[in-house]
C-alpha atoms as a PDB file:
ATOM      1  CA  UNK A   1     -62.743  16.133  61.313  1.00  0.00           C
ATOM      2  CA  UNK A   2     -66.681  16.494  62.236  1.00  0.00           C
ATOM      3  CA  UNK A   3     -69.038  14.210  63.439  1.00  0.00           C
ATOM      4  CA  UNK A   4     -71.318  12.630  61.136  1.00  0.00           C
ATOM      5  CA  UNK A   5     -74.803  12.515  61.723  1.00  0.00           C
ATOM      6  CA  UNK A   6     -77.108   9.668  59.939  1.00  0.00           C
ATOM      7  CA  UNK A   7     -80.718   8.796  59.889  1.00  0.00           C
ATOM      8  CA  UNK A   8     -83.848   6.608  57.989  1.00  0.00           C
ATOM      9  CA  UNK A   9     -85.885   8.308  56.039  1.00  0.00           C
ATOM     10  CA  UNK A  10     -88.886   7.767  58.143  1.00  0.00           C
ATOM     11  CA  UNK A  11     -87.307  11.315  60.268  1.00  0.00           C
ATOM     12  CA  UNK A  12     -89.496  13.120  57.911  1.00  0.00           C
ATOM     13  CA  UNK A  13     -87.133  15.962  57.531  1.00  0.00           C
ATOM     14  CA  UNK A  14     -87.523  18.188  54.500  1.00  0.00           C
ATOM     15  CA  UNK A  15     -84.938  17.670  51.879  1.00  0.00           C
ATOM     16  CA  UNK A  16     -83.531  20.973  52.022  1.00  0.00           C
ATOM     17  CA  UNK A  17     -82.909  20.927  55.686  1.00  0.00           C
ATOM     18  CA  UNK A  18     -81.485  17.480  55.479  1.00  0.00           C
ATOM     19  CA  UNK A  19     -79.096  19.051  52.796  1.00  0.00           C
ATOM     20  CA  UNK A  20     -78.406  22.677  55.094  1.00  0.00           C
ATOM     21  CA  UNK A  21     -77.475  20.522  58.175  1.00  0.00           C
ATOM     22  CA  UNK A  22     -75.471  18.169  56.247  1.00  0.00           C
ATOM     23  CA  UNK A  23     -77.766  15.181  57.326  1.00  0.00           C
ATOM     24  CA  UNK A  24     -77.252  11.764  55.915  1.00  0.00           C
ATOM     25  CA  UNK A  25     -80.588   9.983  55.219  1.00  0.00           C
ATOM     26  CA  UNK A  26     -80.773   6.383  54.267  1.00  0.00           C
ATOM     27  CA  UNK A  27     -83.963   5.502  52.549  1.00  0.00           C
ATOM     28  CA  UNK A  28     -86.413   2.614  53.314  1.00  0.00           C
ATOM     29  CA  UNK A  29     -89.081   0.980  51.066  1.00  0.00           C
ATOM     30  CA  UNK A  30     -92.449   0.764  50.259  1.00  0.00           C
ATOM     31  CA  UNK A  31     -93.331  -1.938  48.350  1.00  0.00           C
ATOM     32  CA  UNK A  32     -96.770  -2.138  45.829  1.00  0.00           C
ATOM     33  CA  UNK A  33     -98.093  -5.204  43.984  1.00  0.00           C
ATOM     34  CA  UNK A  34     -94.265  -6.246  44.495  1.00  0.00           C
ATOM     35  CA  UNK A  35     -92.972  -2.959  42.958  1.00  0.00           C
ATOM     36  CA  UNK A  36     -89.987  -1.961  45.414  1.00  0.00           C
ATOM     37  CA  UNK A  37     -89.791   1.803  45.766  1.00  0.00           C
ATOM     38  CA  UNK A  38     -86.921   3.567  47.967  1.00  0.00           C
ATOM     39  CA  UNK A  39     -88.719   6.189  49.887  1.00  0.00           C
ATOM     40  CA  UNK A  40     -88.353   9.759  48.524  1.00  0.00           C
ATOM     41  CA  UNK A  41     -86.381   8.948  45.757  1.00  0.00           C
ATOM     42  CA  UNK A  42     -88.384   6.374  43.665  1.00  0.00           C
ATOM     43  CA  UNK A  43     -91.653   7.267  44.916  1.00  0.00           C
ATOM     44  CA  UNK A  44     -92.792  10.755  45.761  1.00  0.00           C
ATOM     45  CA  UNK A  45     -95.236  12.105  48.033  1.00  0.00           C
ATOM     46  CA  UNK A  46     -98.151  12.689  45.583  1.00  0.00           C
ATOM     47  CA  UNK A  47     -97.155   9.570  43.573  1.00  0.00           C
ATOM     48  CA  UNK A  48     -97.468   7.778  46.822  1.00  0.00           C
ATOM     49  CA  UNK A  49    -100.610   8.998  48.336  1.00  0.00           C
ATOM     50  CA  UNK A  50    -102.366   8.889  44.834  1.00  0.00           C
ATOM     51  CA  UNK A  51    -102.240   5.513  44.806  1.00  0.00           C
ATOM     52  CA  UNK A  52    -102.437   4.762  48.671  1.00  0.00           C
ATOM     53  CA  UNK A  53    -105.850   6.449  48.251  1.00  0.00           C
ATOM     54  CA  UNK A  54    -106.947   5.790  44.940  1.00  0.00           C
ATOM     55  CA  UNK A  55    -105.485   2.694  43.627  1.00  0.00           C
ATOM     56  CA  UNK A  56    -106.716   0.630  46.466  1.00  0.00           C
ATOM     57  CA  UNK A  57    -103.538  -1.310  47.080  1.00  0.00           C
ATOM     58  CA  UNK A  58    -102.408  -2.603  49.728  1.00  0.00           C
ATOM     59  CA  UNK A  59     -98.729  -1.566  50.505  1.00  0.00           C
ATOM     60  CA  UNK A  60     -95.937  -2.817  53.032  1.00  0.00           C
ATOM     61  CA  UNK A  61     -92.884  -1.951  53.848  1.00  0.00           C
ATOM     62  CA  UNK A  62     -89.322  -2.502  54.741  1.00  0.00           C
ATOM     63  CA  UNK A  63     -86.215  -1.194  56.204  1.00  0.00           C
ATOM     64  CA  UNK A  64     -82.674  -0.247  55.134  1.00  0.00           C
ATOM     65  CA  UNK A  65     -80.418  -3.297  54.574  1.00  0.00           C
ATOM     66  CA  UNK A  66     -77.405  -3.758  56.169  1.00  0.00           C
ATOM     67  CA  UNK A  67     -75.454  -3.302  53.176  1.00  0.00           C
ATOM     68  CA  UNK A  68     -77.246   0.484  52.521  1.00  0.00           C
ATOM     69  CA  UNK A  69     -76.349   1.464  55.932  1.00  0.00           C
ATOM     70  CA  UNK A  70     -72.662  -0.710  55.492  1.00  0.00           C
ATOM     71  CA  UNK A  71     -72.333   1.970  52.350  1.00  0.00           C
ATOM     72  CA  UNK A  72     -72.814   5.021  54.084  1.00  0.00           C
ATOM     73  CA  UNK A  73     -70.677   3.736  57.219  1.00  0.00           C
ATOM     74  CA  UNK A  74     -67.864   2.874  54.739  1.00  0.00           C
ATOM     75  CA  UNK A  75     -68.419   6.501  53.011  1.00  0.00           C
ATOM     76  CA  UNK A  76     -68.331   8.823  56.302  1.00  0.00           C
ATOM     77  CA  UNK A  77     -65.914   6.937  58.121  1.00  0.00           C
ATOM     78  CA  UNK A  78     -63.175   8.437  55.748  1.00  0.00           C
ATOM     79  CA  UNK A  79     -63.855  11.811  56.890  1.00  0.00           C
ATOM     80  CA  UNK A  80     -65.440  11.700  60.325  1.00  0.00           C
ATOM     81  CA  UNK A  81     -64.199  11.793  64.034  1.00  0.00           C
ATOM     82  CA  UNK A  82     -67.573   9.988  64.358  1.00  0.00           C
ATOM     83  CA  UNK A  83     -70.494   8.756  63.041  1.00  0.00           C
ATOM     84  CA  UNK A  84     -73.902   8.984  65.345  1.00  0.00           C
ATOM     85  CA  UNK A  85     -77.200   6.914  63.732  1.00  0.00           C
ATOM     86  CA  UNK A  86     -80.538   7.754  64.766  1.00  0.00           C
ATOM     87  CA  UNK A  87     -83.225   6.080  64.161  1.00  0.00           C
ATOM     88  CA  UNK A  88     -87.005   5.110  64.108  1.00  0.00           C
ATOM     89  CA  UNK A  89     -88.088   2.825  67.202  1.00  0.00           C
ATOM     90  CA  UNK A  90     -87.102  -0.857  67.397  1.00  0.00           C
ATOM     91  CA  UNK A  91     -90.140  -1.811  68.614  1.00  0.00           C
ATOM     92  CA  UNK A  92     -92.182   0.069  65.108  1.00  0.00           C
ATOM     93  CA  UNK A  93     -88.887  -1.013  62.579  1.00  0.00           C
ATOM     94  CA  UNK A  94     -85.853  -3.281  62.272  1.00  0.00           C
ATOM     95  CA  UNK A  95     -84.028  -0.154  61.132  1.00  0.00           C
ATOM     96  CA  UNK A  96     -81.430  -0.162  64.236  1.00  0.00           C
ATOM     97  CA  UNK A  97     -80.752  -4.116  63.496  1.00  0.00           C
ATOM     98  CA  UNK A  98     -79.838  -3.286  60.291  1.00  0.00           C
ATOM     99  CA  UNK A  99     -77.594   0.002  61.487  1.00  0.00           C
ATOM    100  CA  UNK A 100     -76.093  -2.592  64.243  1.00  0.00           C
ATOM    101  CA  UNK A 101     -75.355  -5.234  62.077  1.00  0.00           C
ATOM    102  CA  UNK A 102     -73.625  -3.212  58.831  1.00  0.00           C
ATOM    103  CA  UNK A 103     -71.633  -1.416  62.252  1.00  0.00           C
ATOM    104  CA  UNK A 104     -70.206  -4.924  62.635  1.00  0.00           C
ATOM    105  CA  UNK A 105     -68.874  -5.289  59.485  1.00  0.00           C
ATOM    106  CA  UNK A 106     -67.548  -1.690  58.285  1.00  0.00           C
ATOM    107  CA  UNK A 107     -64.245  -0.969  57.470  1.00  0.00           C
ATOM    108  CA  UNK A 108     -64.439   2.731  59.134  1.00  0.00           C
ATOM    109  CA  UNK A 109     -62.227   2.927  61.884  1.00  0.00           C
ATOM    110  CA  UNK A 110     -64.426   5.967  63.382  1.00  0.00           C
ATOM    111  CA  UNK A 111     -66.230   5.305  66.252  1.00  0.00           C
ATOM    112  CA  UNK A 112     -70.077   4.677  65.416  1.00  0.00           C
ATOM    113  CA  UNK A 113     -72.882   4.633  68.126  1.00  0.00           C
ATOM    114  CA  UNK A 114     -76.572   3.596  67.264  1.00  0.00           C
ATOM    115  CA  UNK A 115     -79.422   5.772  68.561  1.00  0.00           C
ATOM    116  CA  UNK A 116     -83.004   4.125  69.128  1.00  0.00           C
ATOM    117  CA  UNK A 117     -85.652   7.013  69.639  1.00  0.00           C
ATOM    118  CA  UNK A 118     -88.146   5.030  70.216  1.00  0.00           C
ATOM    119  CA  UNK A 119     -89.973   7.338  68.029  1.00  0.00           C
ATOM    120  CA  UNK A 120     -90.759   8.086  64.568  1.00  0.00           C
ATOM    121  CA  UNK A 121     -91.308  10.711  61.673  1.00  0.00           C
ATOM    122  CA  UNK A 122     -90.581  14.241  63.172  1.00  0.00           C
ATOM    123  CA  UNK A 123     -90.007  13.560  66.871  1.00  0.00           C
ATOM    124  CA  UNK A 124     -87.675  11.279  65.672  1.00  0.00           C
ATOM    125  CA  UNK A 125     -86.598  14.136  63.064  1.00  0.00           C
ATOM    126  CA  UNK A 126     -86.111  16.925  66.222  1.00  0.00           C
ATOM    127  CA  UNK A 127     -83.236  14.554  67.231  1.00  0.00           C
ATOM    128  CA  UNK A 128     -81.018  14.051  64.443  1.00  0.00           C
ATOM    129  CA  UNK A 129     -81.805  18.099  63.466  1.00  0.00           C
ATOM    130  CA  UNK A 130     -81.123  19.575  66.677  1.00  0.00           C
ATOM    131  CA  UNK A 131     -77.731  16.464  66.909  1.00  0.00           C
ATOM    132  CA  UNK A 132     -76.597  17.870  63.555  1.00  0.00           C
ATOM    133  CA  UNK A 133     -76.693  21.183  64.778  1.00  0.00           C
ATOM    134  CA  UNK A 134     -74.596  20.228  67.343  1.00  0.00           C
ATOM    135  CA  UNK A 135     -71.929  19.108  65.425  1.00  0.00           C
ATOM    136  CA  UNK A 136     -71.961  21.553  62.960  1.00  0.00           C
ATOM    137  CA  UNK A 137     -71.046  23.891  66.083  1.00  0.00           C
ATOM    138  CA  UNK A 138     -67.808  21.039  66.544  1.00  0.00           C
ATOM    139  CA  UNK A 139     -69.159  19.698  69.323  1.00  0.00           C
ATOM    140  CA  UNK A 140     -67.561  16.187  69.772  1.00  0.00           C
ATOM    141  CA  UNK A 141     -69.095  12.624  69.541  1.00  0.00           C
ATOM    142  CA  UNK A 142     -69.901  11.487  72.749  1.00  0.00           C
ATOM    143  CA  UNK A 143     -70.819  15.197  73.789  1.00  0.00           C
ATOM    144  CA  UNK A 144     -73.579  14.688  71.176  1.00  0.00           C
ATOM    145  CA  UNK A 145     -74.574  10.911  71.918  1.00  0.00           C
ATOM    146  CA  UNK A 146     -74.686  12.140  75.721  1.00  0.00           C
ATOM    147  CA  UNK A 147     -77.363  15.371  74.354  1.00  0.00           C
ATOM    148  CA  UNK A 148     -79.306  13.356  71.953  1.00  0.00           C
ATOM    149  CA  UNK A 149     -79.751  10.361  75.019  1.00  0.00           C
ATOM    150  CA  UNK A 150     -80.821  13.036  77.274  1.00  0.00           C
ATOM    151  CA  UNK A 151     -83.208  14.609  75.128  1.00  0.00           C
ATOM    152  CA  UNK A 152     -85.007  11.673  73.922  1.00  0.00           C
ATOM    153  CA  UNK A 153     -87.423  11.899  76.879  1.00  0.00           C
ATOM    154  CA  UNK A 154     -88.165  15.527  76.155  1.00  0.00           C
ATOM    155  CA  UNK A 155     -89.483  15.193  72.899  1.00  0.00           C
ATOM    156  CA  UNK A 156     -93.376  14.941  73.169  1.00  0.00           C
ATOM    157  CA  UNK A 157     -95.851  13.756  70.277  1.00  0.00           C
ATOM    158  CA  UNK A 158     -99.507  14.015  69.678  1.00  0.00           C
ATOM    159  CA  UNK A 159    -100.540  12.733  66.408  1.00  0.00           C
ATOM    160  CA  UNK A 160    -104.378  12.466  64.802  1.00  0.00           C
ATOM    161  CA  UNK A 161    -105.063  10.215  62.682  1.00  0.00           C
ATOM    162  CA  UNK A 162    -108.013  10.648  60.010  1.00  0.00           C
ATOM    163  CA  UNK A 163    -108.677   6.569  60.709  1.00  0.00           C
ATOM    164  CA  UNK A 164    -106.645   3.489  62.293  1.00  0.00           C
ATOM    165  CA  UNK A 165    -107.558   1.162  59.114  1.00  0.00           C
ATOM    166  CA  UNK A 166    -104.070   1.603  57.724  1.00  0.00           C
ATOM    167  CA  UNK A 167    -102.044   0.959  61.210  1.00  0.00           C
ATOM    168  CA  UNK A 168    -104.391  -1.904  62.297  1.00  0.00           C
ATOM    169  CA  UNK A 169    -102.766  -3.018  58.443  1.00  0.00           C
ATOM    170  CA  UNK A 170     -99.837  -3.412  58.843  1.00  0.00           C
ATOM    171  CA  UNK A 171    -100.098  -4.275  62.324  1.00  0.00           C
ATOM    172  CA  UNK A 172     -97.865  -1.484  64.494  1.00  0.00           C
ATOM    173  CA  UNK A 173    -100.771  -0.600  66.158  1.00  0.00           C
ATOM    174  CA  UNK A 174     -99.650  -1.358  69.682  1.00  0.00           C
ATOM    175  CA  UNK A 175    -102.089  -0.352  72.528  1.00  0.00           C
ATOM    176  CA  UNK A 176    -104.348   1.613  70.295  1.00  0.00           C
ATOM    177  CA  UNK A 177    -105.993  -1.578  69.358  1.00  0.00           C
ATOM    178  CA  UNK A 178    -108.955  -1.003  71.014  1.00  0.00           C
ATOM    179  CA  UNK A 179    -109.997   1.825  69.289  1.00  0.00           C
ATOM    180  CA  UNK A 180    -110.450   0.147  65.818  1.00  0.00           C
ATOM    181  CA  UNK A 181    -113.885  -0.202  64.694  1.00  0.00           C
ATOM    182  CA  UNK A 182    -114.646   3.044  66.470  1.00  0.00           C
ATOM    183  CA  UNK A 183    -117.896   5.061  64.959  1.00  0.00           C
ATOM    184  CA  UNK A 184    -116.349   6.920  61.571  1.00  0.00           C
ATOM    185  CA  UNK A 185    -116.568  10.379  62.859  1.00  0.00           C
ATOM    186  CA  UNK A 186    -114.265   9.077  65.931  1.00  0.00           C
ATOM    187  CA  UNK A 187    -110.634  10.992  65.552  1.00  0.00           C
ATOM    188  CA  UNK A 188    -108.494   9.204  67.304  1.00  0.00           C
ATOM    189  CA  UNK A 189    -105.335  10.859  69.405  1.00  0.00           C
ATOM    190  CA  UNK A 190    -102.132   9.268  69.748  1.00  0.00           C
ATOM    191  CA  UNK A 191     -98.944   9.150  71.164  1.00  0.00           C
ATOM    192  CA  UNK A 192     -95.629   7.303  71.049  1.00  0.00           C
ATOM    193  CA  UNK A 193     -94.773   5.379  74.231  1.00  0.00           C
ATOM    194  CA  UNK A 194     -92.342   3.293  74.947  1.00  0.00           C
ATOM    195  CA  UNK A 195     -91.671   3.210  71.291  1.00  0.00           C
ATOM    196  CA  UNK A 196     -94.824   2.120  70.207  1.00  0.00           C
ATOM    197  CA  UNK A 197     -98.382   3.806  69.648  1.00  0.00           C
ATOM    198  CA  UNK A 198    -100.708   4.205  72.783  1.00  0.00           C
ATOM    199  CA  UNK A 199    -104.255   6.031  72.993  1.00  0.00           C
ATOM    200  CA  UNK A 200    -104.688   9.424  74.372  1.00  0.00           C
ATOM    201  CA  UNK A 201    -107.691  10.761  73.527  1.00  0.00           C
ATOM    202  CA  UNK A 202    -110.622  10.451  71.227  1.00  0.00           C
ATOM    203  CA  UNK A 203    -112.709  13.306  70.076  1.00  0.00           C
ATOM    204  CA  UNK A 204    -115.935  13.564  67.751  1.00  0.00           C
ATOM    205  CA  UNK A 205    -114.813  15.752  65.036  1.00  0.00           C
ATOM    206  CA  UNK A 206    -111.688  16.625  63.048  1.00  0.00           C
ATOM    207  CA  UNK A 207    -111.974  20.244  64.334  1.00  0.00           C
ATOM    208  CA  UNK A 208    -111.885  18.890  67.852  1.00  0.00           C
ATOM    209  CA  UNK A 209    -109.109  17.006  67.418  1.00  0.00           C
ATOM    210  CA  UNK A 210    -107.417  19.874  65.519  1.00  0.00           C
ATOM    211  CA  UNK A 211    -107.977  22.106  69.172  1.00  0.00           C
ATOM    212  CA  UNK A 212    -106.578  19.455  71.140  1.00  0.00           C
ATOM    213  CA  UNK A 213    -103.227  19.802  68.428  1.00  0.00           C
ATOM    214  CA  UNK A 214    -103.831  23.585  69.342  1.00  0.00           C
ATOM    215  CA  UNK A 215    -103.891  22.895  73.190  1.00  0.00           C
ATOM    216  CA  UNK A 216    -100.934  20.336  73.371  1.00  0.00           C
ATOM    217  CA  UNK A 217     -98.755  22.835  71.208  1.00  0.00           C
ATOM    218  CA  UNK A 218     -99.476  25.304  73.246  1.00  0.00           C
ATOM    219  CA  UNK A 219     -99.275  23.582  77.036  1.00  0.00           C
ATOM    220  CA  UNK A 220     -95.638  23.072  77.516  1.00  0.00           C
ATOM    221  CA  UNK A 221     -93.321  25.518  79.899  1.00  0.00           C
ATOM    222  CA  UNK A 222     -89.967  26.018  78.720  1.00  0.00           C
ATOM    223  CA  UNK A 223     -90.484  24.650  74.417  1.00  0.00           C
ATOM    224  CA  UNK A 224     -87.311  24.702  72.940  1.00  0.00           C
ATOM    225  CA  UNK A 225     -88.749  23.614  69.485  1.00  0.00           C
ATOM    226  CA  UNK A 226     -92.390  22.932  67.424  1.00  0.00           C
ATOM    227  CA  UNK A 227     -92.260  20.654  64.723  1.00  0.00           C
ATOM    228  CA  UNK A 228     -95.732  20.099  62.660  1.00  0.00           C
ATOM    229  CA  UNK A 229     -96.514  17.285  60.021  1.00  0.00           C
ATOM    230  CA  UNK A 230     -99.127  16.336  57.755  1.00  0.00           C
ATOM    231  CA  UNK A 231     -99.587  13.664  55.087  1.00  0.00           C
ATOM    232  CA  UNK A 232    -102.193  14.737  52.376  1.00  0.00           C
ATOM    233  CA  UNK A 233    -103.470  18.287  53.720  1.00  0.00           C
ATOM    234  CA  UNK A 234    -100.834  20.506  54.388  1.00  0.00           C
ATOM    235  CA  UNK A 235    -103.113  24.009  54.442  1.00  0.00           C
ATOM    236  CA  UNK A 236    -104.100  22.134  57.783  1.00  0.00           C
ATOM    237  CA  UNK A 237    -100.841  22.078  59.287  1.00  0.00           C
ATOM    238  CA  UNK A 238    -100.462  25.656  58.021  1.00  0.00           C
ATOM    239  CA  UNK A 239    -103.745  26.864  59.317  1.00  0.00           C
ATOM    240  CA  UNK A 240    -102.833  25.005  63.187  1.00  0.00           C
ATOM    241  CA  UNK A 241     -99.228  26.560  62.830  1.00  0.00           C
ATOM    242  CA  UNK A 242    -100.615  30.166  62.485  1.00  0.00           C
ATOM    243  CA  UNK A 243    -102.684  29.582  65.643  1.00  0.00           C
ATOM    244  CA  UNK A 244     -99.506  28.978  67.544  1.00  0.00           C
ATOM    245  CA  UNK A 245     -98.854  32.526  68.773  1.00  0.00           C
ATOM    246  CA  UNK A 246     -96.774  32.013  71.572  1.00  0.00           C
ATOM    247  CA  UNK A 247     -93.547  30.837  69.691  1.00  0.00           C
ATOM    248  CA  UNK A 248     -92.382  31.969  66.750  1.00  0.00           C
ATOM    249  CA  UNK A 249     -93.780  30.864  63.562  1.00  0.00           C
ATOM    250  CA  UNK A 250     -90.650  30.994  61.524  1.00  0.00           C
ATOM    251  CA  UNK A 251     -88.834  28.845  64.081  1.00  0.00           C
ATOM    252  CA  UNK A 252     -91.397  25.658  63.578  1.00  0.00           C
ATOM    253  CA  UNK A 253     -90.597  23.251  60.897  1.00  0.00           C
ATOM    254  CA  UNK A 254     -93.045  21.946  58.910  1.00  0.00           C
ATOM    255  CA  UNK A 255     -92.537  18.454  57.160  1.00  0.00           C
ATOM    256  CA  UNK A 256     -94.737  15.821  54.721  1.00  0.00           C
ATOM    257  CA  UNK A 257     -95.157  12.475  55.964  1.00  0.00           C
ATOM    258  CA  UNK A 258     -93.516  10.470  53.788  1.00  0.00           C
ATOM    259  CA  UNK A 259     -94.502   7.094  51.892  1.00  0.00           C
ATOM    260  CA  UNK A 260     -93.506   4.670  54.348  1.00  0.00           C
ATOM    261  CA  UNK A 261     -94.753   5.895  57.765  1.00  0.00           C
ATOM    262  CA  UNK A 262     -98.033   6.847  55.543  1.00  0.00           C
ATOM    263  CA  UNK A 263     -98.316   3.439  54.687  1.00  0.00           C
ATOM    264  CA  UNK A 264     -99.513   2.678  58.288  1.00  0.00           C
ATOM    265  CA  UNK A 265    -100.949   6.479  59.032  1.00  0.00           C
ATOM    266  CA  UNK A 266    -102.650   6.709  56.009  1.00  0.00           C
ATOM    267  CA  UNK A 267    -104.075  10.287  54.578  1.00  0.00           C
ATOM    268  CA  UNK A 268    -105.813  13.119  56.584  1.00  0.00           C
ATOM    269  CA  UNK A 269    -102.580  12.363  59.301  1.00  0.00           C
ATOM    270  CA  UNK A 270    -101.544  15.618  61.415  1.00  0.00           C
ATOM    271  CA  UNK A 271     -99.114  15.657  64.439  1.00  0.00           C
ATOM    272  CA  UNK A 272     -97.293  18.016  66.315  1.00  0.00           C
ATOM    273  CA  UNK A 273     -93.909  17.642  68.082  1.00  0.00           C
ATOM    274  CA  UNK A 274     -92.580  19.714  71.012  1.00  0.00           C
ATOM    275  CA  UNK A 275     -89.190  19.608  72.597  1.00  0.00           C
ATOM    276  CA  UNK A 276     -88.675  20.719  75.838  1.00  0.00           C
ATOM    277  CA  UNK A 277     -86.109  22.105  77.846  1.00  0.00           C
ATOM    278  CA  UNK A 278     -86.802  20.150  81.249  1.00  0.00           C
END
């Protein structure tokens, strides 16, 4: 029987891949004026940033219960040698505690390991694509929790974000603190480190921040994979994917940001991922 691969819906990985690859997604929530909404499937995209943007409401969010992951545990475990769960970063979610407390109480006699990327959207998503892969190919389960471990610190991130008013929000802000209440034409550039935000950079124009996208894309030896995302403009991420000419275009996947990572990114979000081989 094959391994079973499982992740949050905050991976960011487009439906139909998540379908091709045989990916099991559990959905999280996004909550307005105390409407609950499970990510992707009660709340779209558009329906999402249209009222992010234009609604002015303020929304939160939550993760998986125990009992949704306890479901899909219960589920797999009838048909898999294994069942590997990768998820968003403990220190941005409480999406693992929820994973680690439904594998406590499952019936599945498969074996079931917990993955923390300390990561989100589509770094996070690079993982569980390139782990399904893996076990579509039959490799076993602790050949592919040994891969996924080691490539972890090979997955790179540089995300710009149109303004920090929605992370400062909902407070995962972590060391980029500082840069709140910078001058509006300020882009800010960040990274994920230690499984929370941290400052990189900040430039003076979207179109400068949009090179430095270019330039980080771009200044890796070795790139085993490109993964771009956007949240509200995706002929931007098109237009910075085209300028990518040293790896092939077809071969770089291209996801939305989806309601509840936008919550705290907001609109006008784009990011790039990059896995390396070394």
């Amino acid at each position: 029987m094959p391994v079973k691969i499982v992740t949050n819906s905050t991976a960011d990985i487009p439906k139909e891949l998540a379908e091709e690859l045989d990916i099991t997604v559990v959905s999280e929530y996004v909550i307005f004026n105390n409407e609950c909404y499970r990510d992707r499937i009660d709340i779209s995209e558009d329906e999402f940033y249209d009222k992010l943007v234009h609604e002015n409401i303020q929304a939160t969010t939550s993760q998986p219960t125990p009992q949704d992951f306890l479901e899909v545990y219960d589920r797999l475990g009838k048909e898999a040698d294994g069942i590997i769960s990768i998820h968003i970063s403990t220190n941005l979610s409480g999406t693992c505690k929820s994973a680690e407390h439904a594998k406590k109480h499952t019936t599945t006699k498969c074996p079931i390991e917990i993955i923390d990327s300390q990561t989100i959207s589509l770094a996070l998503g690079m993982a569980v694509i390139n782990a399904a892969k893996m076990a579509k190919a039959g490799m076993g389960f602790q050949e592919i929790v040994h891969a996924v471990n080691a490539m972890l610190p090979r997955i790179h991130v540089l995300i710009m974000f149109d303004t920090l008013e929605y992370l400062a929000r909902g407070g995962r802000i972590g060391k980029a603190k500082s840069l709140v209440g910078s001058l509006l034409n300020i882009k800010p550039l960040l990274t994920i480190k230690g499984g929370i935000f941290a400052p990189v950079q900040q430039v003076h124009s979207k179109s400068k921040a949009k090179k430095k996208l270019l330039e980080f894309a771009t200044g890796f030896r070795d790139i085993e994979d490109i993964y771009a995302v956007y949240s509200t403009d995706r002929t931007e991420a098109v237009e910075l994917i085209q300028k990518i000419t040293h790896f092939p275009t077809e071969r770089i996947v291209l996801s939305r940001l989806g309601p509840v990572i936008g919550t705290h990114a907001g609109p006008g979000l784009l990011a790039i991922a990059v896995r390396t081989s070394g």
